[in-house]
N, C-alpha and C. Protein backbone atom coordinates (compact mmCIF):
# COMPACT_ATOMS: atom_id res chain seq x y z
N UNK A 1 -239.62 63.76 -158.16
CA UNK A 1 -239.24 62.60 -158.93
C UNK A 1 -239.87 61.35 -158.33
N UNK A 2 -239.49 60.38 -159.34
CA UNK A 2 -240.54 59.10 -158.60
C UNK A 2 -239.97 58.11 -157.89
N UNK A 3 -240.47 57.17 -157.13
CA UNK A 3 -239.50 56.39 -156.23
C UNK A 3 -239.98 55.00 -156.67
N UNK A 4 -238.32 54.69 -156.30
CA UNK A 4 -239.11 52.87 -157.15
C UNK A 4 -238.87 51.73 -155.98
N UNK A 5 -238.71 50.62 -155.91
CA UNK A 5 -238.77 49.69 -154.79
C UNK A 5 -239.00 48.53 -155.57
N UNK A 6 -237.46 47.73 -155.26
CA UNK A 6 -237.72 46.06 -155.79
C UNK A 6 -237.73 45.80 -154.71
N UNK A 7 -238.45 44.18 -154.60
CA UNK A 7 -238.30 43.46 -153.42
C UNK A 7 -237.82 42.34 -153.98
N UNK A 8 -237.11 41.38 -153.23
CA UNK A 8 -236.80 39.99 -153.78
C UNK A 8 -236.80 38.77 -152.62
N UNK A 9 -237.61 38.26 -152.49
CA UNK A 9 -237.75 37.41 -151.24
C UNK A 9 -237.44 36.04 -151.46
N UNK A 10 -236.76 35.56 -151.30
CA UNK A 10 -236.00 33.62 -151.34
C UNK A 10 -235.77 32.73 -150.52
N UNK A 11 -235.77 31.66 -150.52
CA UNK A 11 -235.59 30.54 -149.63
C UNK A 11 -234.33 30.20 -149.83
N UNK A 12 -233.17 29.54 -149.17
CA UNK A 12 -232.30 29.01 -149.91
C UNK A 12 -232.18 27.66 -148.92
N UNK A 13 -231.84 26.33 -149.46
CA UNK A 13 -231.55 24.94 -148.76
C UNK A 13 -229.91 25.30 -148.46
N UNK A 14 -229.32 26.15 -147.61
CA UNK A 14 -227.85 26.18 -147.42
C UNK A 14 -228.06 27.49 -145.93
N UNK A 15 -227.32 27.13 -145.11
CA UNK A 15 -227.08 27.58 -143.71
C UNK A 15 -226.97 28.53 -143.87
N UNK A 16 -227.55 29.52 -142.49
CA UNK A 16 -227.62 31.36 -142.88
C UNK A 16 -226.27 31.69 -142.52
N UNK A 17 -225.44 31.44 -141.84
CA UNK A 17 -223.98 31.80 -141.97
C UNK A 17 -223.34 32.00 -143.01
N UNK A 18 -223.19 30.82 -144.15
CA UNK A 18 -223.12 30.82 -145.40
C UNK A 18 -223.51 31.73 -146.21
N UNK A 19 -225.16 31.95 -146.52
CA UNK A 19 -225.47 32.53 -147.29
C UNK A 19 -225.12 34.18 -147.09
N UNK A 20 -225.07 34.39 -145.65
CA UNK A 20 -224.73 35.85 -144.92
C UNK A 20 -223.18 36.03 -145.45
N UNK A 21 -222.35 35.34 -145.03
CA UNK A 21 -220.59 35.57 -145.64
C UNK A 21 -220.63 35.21 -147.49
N UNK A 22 -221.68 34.69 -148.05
CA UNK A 22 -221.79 35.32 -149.23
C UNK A 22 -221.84 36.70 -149.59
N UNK A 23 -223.05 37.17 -149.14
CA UNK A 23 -223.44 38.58 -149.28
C UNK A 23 -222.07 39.76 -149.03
N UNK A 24 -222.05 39.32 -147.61
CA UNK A 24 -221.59 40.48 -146.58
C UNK A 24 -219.93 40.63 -147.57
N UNK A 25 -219.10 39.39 -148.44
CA UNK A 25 -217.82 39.98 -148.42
C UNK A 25 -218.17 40.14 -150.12
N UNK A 26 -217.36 41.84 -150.43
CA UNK A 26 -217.17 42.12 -151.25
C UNK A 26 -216.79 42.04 -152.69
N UNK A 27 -215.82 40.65 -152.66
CA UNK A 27 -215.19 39.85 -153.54
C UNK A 27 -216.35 38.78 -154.37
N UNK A 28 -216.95 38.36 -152.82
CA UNK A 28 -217.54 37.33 -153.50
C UNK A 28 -219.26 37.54 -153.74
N UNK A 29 -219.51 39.06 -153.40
CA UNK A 29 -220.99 39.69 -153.84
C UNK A 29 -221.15 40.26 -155.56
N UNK A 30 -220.12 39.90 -155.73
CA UNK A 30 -219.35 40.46 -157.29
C UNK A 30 -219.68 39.37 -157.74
N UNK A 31 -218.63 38.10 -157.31
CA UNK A 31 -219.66 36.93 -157.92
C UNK A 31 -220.60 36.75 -158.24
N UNK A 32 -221.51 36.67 -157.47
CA UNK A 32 -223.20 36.77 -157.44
C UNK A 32 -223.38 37.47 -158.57
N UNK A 33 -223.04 38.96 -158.66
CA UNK A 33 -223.77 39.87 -159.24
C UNK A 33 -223.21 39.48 -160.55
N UNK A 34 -222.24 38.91 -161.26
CA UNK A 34 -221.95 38.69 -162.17
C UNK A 34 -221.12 40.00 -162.84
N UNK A 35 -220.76 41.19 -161.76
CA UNK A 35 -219.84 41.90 -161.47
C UNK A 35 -218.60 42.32 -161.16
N UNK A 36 -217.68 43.03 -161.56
CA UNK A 36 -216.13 42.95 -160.80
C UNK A 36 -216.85 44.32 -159.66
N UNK A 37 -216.91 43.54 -158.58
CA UNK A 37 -216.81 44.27 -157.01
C UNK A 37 -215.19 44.37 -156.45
N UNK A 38 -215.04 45.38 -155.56
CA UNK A 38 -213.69 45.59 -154.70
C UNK A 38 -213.92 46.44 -154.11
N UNK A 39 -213.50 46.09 -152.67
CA UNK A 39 -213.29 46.76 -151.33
C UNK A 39 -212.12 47.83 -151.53
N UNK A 40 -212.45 48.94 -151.69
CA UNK A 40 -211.73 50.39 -151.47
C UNK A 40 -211.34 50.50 -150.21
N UNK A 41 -212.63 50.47 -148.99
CA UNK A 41 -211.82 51.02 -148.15
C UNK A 41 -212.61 50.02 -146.92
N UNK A 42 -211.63 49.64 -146.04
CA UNK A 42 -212.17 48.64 -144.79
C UNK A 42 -213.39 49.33 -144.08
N UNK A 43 -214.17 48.58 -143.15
CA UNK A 43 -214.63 48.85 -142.06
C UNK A 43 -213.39 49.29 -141.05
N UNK A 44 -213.60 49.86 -140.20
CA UNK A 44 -213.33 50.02 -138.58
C UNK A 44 -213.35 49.13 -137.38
N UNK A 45 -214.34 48.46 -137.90
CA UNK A 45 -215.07 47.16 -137.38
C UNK A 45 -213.93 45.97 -137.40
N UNK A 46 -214.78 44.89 -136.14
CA UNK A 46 -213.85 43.72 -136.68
C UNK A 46 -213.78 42.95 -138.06
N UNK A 47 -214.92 42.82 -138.52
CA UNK A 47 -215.17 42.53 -140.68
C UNK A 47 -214.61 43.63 -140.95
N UNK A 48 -213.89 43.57 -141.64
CA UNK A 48 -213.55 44.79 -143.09
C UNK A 48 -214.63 45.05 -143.68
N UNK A 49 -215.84 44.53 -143.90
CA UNK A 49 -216.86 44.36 -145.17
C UNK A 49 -218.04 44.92 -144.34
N UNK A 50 -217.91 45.62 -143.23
CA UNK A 50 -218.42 45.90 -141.84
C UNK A 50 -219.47 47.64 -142.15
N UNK A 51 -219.69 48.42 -141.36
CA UNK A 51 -220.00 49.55 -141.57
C UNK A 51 -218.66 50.36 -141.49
N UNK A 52 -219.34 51.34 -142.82
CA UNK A 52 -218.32 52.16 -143.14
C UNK A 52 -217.53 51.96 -144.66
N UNK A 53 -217.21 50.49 -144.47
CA UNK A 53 -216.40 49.79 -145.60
C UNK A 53 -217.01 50.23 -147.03
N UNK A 54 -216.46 50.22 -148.30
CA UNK A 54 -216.59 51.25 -148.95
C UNK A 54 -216.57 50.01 -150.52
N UNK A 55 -217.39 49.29 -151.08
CA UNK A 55 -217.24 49.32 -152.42
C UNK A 55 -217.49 49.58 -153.66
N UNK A 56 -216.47 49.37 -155.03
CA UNK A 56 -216.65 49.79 -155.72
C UNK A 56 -217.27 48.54 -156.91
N UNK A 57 -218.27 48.82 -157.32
CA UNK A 57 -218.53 47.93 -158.29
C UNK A 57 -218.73 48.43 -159.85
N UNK A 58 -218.26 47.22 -161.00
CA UNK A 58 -218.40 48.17 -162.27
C UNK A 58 -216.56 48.27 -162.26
N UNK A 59 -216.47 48.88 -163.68
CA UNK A 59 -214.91 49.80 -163.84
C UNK A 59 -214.76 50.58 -165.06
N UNK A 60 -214.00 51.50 -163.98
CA UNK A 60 -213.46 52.84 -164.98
C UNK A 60 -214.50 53.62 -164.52
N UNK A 61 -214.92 54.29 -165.60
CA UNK A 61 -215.72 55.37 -165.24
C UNK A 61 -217.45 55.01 -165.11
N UNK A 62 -217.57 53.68 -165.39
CA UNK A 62 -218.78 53.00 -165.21
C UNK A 62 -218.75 52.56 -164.07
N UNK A 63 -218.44 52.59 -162.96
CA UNK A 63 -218.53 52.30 -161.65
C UNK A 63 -218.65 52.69 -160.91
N UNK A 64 -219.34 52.95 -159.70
CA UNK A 64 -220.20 53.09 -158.60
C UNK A 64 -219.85 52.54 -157.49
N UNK A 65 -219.78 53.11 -156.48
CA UNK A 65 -219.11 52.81 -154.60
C UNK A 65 -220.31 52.96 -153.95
N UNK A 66 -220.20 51.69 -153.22
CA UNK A 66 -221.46 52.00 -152.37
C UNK A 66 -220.97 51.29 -150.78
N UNK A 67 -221.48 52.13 -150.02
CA UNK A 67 -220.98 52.42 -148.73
C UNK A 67 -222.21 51.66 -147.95
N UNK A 68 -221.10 50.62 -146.91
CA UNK A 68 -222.27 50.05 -146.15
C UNK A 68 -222.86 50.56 -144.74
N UNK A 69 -223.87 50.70 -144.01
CA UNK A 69 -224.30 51.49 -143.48
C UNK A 69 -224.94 50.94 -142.33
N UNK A 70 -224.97 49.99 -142.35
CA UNK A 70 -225.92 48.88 -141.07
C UNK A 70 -225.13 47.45 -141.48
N UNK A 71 -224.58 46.99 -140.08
CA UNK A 71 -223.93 45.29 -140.61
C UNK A 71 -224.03 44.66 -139.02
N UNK A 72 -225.21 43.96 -139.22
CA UNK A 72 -225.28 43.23 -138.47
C UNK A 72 -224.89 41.74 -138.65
N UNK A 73 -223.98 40.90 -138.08
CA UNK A 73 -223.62 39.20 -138.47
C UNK A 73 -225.00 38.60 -138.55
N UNK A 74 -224.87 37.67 -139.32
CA UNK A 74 -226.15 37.09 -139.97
C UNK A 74 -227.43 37.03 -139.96
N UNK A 75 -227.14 38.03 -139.95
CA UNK A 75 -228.85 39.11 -140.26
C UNK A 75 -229.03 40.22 -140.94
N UNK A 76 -228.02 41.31 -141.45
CA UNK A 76 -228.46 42.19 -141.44
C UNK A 76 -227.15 43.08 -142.37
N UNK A 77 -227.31 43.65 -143.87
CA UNK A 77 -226.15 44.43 -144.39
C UNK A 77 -227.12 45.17 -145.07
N UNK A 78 -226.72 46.74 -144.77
CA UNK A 78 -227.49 47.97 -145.65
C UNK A 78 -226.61 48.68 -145.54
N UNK A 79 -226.71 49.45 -147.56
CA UNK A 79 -225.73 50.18 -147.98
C UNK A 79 -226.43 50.89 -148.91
N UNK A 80 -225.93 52.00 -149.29
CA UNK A 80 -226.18 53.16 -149.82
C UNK A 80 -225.11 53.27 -151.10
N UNK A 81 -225.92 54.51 -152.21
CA UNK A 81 -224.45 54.60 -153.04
C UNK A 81 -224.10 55.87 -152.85
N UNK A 82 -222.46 56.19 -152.59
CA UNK A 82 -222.48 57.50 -152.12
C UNK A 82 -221.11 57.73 -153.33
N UNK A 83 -221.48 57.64 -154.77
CA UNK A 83 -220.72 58.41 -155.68
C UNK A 83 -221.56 58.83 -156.69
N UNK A 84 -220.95 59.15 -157.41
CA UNK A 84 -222.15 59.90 -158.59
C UNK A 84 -223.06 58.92 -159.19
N UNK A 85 -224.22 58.89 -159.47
CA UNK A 85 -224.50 57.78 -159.99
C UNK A 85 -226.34 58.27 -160.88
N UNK A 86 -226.76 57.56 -161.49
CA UNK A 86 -228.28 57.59 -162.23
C UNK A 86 -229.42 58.13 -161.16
N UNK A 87 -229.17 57.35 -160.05
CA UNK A 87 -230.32 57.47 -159.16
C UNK A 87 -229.74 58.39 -157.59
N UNK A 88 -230.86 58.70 -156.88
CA UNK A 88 -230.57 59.07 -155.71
C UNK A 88 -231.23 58.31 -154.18
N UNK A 89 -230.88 58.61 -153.35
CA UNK A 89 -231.37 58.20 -152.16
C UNK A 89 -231.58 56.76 -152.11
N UNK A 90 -230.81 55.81 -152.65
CA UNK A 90 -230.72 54.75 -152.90
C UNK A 90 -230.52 53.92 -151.75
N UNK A 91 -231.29 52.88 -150.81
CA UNK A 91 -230.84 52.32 -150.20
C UNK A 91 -231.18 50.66 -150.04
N UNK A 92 -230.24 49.79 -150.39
CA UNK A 92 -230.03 48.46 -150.39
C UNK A 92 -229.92 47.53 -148.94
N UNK A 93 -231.16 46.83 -148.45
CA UNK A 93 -231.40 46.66 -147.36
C UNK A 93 -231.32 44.96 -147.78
N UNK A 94 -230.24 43.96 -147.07
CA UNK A 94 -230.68 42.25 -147.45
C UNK A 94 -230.75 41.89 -145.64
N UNK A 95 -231.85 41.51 -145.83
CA UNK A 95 -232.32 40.58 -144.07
C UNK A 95 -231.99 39.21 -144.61
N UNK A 96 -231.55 38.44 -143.41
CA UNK A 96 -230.94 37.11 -143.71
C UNK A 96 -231.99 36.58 -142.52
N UNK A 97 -233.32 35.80 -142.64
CA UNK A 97 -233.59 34.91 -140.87
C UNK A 97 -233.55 33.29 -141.45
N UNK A 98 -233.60 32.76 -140.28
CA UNK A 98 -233.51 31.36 -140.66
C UNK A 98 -235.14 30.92 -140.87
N UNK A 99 -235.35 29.72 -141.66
CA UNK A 99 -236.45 29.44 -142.27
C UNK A 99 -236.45 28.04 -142.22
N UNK A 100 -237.59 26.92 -141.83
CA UNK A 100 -237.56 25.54 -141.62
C UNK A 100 -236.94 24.60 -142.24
N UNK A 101 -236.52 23.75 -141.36
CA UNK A 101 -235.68 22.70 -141.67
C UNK A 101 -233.91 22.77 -142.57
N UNK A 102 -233.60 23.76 -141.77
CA UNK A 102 -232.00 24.76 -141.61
C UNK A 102 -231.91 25.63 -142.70
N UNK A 103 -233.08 25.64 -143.45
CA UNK A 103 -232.66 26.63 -144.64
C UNK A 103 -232.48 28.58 -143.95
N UNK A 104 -232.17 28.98 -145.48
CA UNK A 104 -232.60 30.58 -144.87
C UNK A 104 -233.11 31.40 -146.11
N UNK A 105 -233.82 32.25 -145.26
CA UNK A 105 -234.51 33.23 -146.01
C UNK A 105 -233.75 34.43 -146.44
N UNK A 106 -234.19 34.96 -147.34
CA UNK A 106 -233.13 36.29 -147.84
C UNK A 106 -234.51 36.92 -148.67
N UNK A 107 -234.12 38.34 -147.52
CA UNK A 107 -235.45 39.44 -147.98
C UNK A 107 -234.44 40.84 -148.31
N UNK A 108 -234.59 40.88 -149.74
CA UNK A 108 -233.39 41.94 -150.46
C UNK A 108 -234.27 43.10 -151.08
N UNK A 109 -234.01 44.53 -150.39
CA UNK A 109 -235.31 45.55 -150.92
C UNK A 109 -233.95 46.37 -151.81
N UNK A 110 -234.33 47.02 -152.57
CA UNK A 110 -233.24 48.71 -152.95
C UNK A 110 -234.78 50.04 -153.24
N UNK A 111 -234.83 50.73 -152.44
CA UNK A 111 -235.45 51.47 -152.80
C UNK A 111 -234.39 52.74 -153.61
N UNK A 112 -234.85 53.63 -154.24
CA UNK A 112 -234.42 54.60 -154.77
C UNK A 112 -235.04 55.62 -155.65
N UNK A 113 -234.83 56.61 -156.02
CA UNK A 113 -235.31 57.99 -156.56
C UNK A 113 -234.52 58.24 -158.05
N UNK A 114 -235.39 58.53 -158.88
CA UNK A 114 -234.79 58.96 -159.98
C UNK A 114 -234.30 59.91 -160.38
N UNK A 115 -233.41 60.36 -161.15
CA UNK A 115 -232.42 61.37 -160.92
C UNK A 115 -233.16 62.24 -162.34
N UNK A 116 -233.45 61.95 -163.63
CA UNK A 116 -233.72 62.16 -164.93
C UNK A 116 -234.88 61.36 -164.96
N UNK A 117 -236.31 62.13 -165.21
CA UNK A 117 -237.35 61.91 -165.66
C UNK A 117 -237.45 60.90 -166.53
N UNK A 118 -238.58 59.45 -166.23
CA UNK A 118 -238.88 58.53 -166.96
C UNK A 118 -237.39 57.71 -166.94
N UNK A 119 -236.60 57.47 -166.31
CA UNK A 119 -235.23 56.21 -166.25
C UNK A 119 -235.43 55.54 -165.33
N UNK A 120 -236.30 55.64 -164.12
CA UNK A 120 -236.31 55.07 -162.71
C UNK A 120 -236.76 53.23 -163.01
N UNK A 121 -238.00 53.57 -163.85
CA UNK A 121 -238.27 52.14 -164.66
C UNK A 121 -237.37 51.24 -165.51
N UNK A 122 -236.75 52.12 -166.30
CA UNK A 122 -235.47 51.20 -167.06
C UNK A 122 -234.58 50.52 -165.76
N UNK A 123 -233.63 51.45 -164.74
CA UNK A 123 -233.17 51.39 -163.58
C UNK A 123 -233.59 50.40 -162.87
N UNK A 124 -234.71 50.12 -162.64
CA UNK A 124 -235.38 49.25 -161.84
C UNK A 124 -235.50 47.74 -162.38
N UNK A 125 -235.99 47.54 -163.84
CA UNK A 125 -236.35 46.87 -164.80
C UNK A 125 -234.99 45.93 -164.16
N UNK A 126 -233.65 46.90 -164.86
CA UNK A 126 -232.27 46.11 -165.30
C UNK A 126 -231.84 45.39 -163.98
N UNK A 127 -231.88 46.44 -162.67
CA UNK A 127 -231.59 45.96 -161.21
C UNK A 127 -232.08 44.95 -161.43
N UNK A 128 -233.37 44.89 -161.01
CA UNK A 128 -234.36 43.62 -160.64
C UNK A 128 -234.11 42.43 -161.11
N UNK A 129 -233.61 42.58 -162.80
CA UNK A 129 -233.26 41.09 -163.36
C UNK A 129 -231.93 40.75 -162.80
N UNK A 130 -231.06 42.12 -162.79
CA UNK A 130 -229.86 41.56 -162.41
C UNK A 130 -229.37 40.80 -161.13
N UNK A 131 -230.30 41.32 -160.44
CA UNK A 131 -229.84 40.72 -158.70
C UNK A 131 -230.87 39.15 -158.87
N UNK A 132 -232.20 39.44 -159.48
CA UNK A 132 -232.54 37.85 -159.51
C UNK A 132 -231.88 36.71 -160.06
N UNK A 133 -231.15 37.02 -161.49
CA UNK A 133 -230.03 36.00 -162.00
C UNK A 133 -229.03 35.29 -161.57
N UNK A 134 -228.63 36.67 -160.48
CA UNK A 134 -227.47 36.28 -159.35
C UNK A 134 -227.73 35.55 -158.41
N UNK A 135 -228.89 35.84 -157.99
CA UNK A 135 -229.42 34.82 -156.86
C UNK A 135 -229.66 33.83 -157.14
N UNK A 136 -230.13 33.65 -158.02
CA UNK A 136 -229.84 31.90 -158.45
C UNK A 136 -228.67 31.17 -158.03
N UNK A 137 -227.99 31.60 -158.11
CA UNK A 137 -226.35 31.24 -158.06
C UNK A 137 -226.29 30.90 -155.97
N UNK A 138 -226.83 31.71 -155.68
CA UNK A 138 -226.45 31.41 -153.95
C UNK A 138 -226.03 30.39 -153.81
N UNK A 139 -226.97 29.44 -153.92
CA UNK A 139 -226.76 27.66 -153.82
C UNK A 139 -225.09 27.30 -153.91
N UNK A 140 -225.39 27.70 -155.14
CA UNK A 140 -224.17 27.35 -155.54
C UNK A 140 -222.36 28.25 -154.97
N UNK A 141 -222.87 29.33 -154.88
CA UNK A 141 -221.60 29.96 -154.20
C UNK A 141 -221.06 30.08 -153.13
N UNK A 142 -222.34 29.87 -152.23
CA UNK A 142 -222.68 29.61 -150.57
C UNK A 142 -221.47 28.62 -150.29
N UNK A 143 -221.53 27.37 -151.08
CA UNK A 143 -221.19 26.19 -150.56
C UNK A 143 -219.44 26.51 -151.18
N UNK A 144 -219.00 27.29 -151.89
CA UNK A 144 -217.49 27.22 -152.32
C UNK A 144 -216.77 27.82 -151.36
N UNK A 145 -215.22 27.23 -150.81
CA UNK A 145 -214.57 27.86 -150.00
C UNK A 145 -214.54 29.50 -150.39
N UNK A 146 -214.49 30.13 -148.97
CA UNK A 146 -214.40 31.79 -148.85
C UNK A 146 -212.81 31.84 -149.52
């Protein structure tokens, strides 16, 4: 099967702490995505939203859990989807570094494998717009109380 790979690389004028406790909590990555997200199950960790931690995004039977797998503080959240889902071997990698004059950078990959011949492109197509629309929004969500 074929493998696909978005990349999405951004600047944002708002502090990498910020833009990182955007991402990293569950509630408010739903925001972004223009999604209902929820934390199923905590990290172990001192974050709940940590490795291990478990969400579900979507609802009912249209929804998908994806398990985070690498969480480093403001730098670093990769997660996987580990329920049934379109695609396979899916993995969602966002690097957070800082970038001149206090801004930060946000380098967001999802690679993944298609499950059913010829969908990997639709899959990819819909991702790609969807996480860029959302990102627009950083600016703006960064800066609202957690």
């Amino acid at each position: 099967m074929a493998m696909y790979r978005i990349e999405i690389d951004e600047i944002f004028d708002v502090p990498r702490s910020k833009v990182f406790a955007l991402f990293a909590d569950h509630h408010r990555f739903g925001k972004l995505l223009g999604a209902p997200v929820k934390r199923i199950k905590d990290s172990d960790q001192a974050d709940p939203n940590g490795i291990g931690s478990v969400r579900r995004i979507g609802i009912g039977p249209v929804s998908l859990k994806e398990t985070v797998i690498n969480f480093e503080p403001d730098s670093l959240i990769e997660y996987t989807i580990t329920s049934m889902s379109p695609i396979r071997n899916h993995i969602g990698c966002i690097r957070f570094d800082d970038a001149p004059e206090g801004k930060t950078r946000v380098n967001y990959t999802i690679s993944f494998e298609e499950i059913v011949p010829f969908t990997g492109k639709v899959v990819s197509t819909a991702l790609e717009q969807g996480i860029r629309r959302g990102i627009k929004r950083v600016p703006k969500l960064a800066s609202m109380p957690e």
